[in-house]
C-alpha atoms as a PDB file:
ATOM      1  CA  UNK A   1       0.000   0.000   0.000  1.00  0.00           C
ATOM      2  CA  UNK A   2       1.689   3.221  -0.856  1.00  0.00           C
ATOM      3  CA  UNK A   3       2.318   5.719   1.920  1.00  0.00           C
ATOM      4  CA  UNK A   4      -0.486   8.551   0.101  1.00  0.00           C
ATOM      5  CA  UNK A   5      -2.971   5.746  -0.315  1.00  0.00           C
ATOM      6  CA  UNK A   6      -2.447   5.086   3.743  1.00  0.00           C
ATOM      7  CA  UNK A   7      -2.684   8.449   4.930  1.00  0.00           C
ATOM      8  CA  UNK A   8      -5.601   8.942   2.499  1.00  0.00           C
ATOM      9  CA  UNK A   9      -7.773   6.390   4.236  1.00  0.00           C
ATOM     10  CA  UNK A  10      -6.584   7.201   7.842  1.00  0.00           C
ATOM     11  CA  UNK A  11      -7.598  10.868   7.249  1.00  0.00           C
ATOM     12  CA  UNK A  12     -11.483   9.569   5.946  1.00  0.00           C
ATOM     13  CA  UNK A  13     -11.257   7.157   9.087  1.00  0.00           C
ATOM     14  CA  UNK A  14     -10.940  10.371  11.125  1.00  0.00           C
ATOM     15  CA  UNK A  15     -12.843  12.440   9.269  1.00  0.00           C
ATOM     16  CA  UNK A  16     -15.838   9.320   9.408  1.00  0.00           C
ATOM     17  CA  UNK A  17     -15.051   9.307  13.460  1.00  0.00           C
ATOM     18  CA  UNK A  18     -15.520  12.557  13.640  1.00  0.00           C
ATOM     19  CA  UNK A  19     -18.728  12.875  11.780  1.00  0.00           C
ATOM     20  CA  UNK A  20     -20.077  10.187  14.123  1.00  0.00           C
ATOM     21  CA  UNK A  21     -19.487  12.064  16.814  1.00  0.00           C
ATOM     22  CA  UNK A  22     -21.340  15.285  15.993  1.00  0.00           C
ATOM     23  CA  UNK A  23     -23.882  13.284  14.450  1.00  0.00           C
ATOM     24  CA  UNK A  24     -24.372  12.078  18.076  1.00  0.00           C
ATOM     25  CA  UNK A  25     -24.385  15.319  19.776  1.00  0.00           C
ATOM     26  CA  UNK A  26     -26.510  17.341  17.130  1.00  0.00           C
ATOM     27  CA  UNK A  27     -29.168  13.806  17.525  1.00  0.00           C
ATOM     28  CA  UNK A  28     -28.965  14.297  21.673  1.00  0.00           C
ATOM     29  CA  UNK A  29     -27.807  18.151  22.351  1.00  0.00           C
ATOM     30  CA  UNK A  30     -27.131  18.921  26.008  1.00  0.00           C
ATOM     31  CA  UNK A  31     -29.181  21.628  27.240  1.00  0.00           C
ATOM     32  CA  UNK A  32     -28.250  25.004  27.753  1.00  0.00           C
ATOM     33  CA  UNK A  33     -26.445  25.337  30.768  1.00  0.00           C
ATOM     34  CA  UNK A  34     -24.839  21.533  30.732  1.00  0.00           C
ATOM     35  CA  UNK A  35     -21.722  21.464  31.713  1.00  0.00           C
ATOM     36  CA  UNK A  36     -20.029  20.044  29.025  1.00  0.00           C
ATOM     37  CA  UNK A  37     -16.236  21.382  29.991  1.00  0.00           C
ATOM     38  CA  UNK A  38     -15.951  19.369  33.338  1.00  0.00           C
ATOM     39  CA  UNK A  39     -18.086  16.293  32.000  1.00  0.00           C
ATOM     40  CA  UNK A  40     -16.301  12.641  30.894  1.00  0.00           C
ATOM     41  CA  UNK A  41     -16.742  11.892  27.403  1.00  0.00           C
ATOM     42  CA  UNK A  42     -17.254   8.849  28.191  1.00  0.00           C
ATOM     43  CA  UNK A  43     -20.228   9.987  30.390  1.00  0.00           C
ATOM     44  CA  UNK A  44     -21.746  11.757  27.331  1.00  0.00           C
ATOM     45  CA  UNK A  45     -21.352   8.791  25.344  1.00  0.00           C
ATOM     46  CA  UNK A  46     -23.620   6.330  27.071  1.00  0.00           C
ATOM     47  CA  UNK A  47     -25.784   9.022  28.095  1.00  0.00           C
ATOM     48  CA  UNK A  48     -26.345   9.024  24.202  1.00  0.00           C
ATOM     49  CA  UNK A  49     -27.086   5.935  24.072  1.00  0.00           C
ATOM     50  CA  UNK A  50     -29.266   5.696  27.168  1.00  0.00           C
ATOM     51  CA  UNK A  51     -31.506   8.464  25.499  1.00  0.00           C
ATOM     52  CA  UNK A  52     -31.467   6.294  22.206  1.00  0.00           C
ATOM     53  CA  UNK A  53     -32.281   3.258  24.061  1.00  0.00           C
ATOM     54  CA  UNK A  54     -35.571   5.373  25.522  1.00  0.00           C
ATOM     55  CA  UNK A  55     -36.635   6.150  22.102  1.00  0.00           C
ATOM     56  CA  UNK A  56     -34.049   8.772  21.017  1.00  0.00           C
ATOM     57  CA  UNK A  57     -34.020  12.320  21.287  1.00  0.00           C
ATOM     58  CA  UNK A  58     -36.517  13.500  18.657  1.00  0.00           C
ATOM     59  CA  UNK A  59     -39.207  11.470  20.228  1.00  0.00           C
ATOM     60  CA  UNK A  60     -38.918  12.837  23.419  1.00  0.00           C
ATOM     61  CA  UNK A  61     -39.224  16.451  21.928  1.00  0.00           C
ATOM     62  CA  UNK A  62     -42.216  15.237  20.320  1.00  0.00           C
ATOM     63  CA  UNK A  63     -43.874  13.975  23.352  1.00  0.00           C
ATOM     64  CA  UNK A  64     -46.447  16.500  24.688  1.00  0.00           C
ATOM     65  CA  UNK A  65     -48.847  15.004  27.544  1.00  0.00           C
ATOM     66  CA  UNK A  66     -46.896  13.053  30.123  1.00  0.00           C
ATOM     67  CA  UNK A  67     -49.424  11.226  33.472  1.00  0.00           C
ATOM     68  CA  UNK A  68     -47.969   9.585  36.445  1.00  0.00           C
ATOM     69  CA  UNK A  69     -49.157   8.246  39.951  1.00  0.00           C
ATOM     70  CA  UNK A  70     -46.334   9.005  42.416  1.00  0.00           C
ATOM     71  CA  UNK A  71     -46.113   6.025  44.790  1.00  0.00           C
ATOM     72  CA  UNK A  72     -49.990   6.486  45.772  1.00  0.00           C
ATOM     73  CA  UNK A  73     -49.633  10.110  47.067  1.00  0.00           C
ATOM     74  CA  UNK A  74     -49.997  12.181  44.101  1.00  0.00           C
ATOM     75  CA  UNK A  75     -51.035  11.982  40.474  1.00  0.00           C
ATOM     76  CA  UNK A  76     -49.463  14.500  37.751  1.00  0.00           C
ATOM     77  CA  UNK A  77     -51.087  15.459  34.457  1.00  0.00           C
ATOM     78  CA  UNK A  78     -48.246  17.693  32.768  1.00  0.00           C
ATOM     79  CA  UNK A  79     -47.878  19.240  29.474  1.00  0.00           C
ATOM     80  CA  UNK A  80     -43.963  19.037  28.781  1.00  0.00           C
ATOM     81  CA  UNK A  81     -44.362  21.676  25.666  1.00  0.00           C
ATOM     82  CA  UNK A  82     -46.526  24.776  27.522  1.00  0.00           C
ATOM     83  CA  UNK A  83     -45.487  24.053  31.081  1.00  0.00           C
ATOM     84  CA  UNK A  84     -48.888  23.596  32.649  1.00  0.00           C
ATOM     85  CA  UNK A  85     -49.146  21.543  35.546  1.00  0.00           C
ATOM     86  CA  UNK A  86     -52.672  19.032  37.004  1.00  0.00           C
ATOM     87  CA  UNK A  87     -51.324  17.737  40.059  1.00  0.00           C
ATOM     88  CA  UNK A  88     -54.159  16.100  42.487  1.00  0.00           C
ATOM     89  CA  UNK A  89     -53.949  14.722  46.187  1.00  0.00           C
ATOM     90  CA  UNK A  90     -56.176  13.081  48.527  1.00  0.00           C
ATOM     91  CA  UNK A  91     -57.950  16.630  49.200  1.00  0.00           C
ATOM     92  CA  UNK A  92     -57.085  19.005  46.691  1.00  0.00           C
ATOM     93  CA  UNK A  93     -56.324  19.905  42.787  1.00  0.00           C
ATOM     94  CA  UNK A  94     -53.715  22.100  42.216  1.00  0.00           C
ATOM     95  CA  UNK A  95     -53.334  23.813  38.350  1.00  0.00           C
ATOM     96  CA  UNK A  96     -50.533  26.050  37.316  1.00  0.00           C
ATOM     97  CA  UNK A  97     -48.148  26.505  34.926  1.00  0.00           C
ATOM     98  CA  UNK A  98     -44.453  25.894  35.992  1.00  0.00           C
ATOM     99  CA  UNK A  99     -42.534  28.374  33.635  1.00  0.00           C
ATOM    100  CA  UNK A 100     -44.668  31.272  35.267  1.00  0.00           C
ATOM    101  CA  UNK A 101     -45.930  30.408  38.863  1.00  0.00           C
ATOM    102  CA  UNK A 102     -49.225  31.341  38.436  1.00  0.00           C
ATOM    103  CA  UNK A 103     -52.336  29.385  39.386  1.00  0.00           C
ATOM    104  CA  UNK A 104     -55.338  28.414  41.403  1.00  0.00           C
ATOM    105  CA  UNK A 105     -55.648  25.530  43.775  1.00  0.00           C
ATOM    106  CA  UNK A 106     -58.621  23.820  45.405  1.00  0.00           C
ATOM    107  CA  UNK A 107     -58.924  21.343  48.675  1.00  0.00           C
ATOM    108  CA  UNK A 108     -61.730  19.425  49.783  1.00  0.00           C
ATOM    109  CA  UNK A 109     -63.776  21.464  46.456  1.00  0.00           C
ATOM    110  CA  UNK A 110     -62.975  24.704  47.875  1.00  0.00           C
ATOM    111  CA  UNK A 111     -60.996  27.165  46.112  1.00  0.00           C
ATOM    112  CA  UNK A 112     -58.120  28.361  48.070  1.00  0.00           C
ATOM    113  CA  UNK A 113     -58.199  32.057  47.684  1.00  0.00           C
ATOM    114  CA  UNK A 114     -55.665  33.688  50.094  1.00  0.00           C
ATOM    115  CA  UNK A 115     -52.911  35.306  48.377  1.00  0.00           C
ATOM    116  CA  UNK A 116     -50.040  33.573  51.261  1.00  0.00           C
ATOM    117  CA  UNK A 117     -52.363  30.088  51.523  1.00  0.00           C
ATOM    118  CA  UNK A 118     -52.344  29.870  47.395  1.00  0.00           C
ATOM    119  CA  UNK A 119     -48.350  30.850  46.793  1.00  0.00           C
ATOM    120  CA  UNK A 120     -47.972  28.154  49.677  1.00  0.00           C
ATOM    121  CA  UNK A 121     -49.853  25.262  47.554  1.00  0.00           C
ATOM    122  CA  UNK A 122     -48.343  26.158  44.032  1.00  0.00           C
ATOM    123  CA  UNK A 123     -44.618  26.270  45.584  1.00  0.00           C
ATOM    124  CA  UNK A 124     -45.499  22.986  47.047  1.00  0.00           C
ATOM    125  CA  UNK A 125     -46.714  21.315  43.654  1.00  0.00           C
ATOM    126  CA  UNK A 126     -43.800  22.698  41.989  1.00  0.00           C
ATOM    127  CA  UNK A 127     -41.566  20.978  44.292  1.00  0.00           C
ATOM    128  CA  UNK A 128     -43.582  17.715  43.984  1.00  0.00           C
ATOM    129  CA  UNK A 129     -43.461  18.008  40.199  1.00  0.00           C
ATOM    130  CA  UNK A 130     -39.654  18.548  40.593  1.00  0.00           C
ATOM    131  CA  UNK A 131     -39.352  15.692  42.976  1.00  0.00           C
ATOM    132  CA  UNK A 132     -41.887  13.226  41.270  1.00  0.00           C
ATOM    133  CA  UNK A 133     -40.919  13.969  37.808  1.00  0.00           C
ATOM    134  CA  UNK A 134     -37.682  13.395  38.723  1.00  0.00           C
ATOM    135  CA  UNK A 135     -38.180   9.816  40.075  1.00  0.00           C
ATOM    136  CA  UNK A 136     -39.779   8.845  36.456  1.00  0.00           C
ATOM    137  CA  UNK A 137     -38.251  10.725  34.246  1.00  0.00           C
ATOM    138  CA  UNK A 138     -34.338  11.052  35.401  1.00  0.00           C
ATOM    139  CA  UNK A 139     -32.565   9.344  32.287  1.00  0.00           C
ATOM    140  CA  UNK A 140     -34.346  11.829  29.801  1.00  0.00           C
ATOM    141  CA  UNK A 141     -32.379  14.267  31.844  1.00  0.00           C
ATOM    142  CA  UNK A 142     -28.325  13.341  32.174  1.00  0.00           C
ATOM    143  CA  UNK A 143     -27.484  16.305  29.675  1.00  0.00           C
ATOM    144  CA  UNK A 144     -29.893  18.831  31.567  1.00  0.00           C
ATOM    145  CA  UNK A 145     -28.895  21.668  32.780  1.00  0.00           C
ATOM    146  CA  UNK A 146     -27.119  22.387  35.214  1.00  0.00           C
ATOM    147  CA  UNK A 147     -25.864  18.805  35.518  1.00  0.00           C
ATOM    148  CA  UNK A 148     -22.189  17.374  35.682  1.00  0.00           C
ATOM    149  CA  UNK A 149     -21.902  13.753  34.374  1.00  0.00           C
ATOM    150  CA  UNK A 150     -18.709  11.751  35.294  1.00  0.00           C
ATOM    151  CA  UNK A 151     -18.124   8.321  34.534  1.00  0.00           C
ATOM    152  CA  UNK A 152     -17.084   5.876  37.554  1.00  0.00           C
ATOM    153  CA  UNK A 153     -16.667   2.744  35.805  1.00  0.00           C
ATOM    154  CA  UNK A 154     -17.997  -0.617  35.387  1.00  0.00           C
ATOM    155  CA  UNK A 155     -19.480  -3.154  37.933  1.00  0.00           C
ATOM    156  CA  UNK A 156     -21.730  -6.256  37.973  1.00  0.00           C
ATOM    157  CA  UNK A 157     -24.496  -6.310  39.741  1.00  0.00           C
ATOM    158  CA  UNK A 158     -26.156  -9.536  40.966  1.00  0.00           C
ATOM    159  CA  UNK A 159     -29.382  -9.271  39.513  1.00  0.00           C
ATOM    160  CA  UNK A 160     -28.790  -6.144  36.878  1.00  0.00           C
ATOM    161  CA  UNK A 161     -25.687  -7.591  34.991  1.00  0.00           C
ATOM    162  CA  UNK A 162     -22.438  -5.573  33.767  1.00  0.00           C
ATOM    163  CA  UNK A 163     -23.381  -2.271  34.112  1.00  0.00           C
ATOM    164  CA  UNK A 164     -21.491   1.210  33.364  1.00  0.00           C
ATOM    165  CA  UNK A 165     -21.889   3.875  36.401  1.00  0.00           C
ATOM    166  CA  UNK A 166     -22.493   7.674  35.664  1.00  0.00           C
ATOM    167  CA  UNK A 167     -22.388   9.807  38.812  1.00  0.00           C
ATOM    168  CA  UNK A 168     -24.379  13.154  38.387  1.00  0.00           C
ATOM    169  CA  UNK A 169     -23.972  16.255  40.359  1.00  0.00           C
ATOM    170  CA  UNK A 170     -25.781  19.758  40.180  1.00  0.00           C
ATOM    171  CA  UNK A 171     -25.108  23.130  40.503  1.00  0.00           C
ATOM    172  CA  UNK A 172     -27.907  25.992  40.607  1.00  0.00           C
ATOM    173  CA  UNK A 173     -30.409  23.835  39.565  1.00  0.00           C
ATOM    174  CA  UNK A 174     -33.755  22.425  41.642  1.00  0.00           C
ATOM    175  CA  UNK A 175     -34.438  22.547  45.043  1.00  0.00           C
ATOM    176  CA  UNK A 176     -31.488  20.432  46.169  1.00  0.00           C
ATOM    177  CA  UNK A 177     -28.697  21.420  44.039  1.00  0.00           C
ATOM    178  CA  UNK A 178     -26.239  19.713  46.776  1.00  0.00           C
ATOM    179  CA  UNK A 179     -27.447  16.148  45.726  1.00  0.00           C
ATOM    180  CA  UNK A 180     -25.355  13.481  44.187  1.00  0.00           C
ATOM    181  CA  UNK A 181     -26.693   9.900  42.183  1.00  0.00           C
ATOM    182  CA  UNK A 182     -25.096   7.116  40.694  1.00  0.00           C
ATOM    183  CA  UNK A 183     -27.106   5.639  37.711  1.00  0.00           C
ATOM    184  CA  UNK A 184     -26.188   2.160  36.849  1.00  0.00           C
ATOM    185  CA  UNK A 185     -26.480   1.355  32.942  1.00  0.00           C
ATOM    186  CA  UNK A 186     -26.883  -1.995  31.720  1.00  0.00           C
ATOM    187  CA  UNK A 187     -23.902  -2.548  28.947  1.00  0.00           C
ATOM    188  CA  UNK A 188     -26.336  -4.533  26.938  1.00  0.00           C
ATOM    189  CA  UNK A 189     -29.355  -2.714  26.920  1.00  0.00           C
ATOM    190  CA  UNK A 190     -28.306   0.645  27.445  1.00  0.00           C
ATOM    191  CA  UNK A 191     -31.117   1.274  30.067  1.00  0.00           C
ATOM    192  CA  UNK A 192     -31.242   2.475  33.975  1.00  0.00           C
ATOM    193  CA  UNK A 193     -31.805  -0.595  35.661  1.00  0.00           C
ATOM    194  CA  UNK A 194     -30.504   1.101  39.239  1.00  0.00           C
ATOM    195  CA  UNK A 195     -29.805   4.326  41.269  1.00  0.00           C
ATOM    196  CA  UNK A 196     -28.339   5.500  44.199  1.00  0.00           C
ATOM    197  CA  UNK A 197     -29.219   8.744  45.831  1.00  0.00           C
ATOM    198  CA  UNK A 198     -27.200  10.811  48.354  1.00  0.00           C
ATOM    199  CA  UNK A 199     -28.296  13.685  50.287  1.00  0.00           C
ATOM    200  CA  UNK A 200     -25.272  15.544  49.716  1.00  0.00           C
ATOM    201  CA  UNK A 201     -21.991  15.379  46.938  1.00  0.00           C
ATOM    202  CA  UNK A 202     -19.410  14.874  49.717  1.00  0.00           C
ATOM    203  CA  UNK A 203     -21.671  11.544  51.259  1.00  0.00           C
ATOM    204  CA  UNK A 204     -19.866   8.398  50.792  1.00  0.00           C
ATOM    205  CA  UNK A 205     -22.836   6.129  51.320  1.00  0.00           C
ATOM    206  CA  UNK A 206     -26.605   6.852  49.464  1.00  0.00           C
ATOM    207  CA  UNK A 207     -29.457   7.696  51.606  1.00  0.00           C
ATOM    208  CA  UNK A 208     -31.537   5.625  48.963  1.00  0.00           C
ATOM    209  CA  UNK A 209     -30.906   3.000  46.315  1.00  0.00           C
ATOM    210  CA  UNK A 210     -33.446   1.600  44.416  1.00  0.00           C
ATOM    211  CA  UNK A 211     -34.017  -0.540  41.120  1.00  0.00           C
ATOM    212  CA  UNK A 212     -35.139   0.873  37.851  1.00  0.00           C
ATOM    213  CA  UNK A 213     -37.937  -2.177  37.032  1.00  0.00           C
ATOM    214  CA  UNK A 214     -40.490  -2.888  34.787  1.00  0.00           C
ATOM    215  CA  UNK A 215     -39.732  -0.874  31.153  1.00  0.00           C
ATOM    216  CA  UNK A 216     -42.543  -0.040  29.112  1.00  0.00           C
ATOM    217  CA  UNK A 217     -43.011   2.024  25.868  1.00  0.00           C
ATOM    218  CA  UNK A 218     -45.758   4.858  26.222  1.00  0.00           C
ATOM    219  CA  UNK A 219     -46.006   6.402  23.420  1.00  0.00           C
ATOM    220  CA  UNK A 220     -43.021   6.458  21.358  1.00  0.00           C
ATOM    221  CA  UNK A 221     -40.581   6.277  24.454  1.00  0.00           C
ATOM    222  CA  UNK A 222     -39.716   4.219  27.622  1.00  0.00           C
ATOM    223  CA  UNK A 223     -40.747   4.775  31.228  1.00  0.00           C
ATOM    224  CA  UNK A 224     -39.606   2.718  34.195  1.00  0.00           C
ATOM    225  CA  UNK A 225     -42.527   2.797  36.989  1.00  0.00           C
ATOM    226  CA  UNK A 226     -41.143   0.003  39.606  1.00  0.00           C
ATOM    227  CA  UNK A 227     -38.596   1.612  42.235  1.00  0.00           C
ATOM    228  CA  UNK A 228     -38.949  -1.475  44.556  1.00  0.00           C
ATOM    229  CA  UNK A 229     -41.847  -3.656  46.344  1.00  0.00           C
ATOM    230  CA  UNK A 230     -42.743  -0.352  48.293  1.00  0.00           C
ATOM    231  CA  UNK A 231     -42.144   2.190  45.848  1.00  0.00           C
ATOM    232  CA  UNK A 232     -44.398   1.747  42.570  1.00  0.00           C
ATOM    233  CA  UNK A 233     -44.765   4.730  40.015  1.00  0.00           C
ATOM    234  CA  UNK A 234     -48.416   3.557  37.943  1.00  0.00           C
ATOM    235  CA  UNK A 235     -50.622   4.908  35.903  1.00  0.00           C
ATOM    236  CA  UNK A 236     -48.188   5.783  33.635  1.00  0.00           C
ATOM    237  CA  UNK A 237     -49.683   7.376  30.168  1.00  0.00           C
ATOM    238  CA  UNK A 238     -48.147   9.061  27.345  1.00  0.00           C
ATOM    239  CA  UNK A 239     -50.881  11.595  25.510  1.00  0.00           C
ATOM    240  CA  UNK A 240     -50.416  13.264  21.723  1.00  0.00           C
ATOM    241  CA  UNK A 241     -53.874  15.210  22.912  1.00  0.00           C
ATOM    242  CA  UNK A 242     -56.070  16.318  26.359  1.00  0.00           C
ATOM    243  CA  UNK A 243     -58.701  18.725  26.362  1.00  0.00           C
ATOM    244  CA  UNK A 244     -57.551  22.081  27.628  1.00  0.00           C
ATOM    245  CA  UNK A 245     -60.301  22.002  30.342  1.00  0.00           C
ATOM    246  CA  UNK A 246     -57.995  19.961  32.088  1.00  0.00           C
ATOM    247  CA  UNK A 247     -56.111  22.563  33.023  1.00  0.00           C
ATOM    248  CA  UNK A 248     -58.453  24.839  33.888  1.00  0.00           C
ATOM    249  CA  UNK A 249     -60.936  22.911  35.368  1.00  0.00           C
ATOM    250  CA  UNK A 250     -60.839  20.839  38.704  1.00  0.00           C
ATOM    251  CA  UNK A 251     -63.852  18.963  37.892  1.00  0.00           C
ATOM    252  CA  UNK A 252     -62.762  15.108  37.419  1.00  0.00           C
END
């Protein structure tokens, strides 16, 4: 092989490399305010392919109407593209819209109409949407912003298999920003089949750790609902379209 002819094909091997690469992060863009600079490449790269195992990127930009029952204690209705919010308890209905703040909230079929009482009830839905959505919808979110993904390495876990271990870490984002998880990745199928959580960064041991079970396409993507024998996310629904009334009206 002459020495041009080599070169020649090393430099379209790198070029082809290359183009693979941004294909990947054009198909599965952090978001604004990732931090990319402090973040393992190899980190980003199964996070890629977690988000392609889920149903890839363009599908969950396409998904509107996303409904969840949070271990019994809440249910969510939320509209990913406009920000409005349905989140009901035992006693109450609470509808807002979580880009802006605003909105009104019932309990026991009353309308809460104190200025304090109402702020009180939408900061606390907020923070249960946070929390909740969170707890369903985590590996949509390993680019997000605000988030630092390093890699930790590889393990084997008894009933998981070989799984890669991303560690993320926050800064100026949520209501705990000081919080640290581990997300195991199963090599084969590129999914979150575990996750430890730890209170704060500098812990050494989680506070929780709990399985990702039971994968099931809504939709056009993935959603995990079993956390454990005591922990069950259900009721899990993907919609293209809900009535608007929804979330504007308590009624059922």
């Amino acid at each position: 092989m002459s020495r041009l002819l080599f070169f020649s094909i090393a430099l379209a091997l790198v070029s082809f490399a290359g183009c693979q690469k941004d294909g990947q992060l054009s198909e599965n863009p952090p978001m604004e305010g990732f931090n990319l600079k402090d973040s393992d490449p190899k980190a980003l790269e199964i996070a890629d392919q977690v988000m392609a195992a889920l149903g890839g990127r363009k599908n969950w930009d396409n998904t509107r109407y996303i409904a969840w029952n949070f271990f019994g204690r809440r249910r969510h209705v939320w509209d990913k593209w406009s920000g409005n919010l349905r989140m009901e308890s035992k006693n109450g209905v609470v509808l807002m819209n979580l880009h802006t703040g605003q909105g009104r909230a019932w309990e026991n079929g009353q309308e809460v109409a104190h200025p304090d009482s109402l702020a009180e009830r939408l900061k606390f839905a907020k923070s249960a949407w946070i929390n909740d959505g969170y707890w369903l919808l985590m590996p949509y979110k390993l680019k997000d912003t605000g988030v630092t993904l390093k890699y930790l390495g590889e393990t084997t876990m008894e009933n998981y298999g070989p799984c890669d271990i991303l560690q993320l870490t926050f800064t100026g984002v949520g209501d705990t920003p000081q919080n640290k998880y581990w997300v195991y990745v199963n090599r084969e199928s590129k999914l979150v089949v575990y996750w430890s959580y730890f209170s704060d960064a500098g812990d050494s041991e989680p506070r929780i750790s709990t399985p990702w079970g039971n994968w099931q396409r809504h939709g056009n993507i993935m959603l995990s609902g079993e956390r454990g024998p005591n922990r069950q996310i259900s009721d899990i629904e993907v919609f293209s379209e809900l009535p608007a009334s929804l979330f504007t009206d308590p009624g059922p």
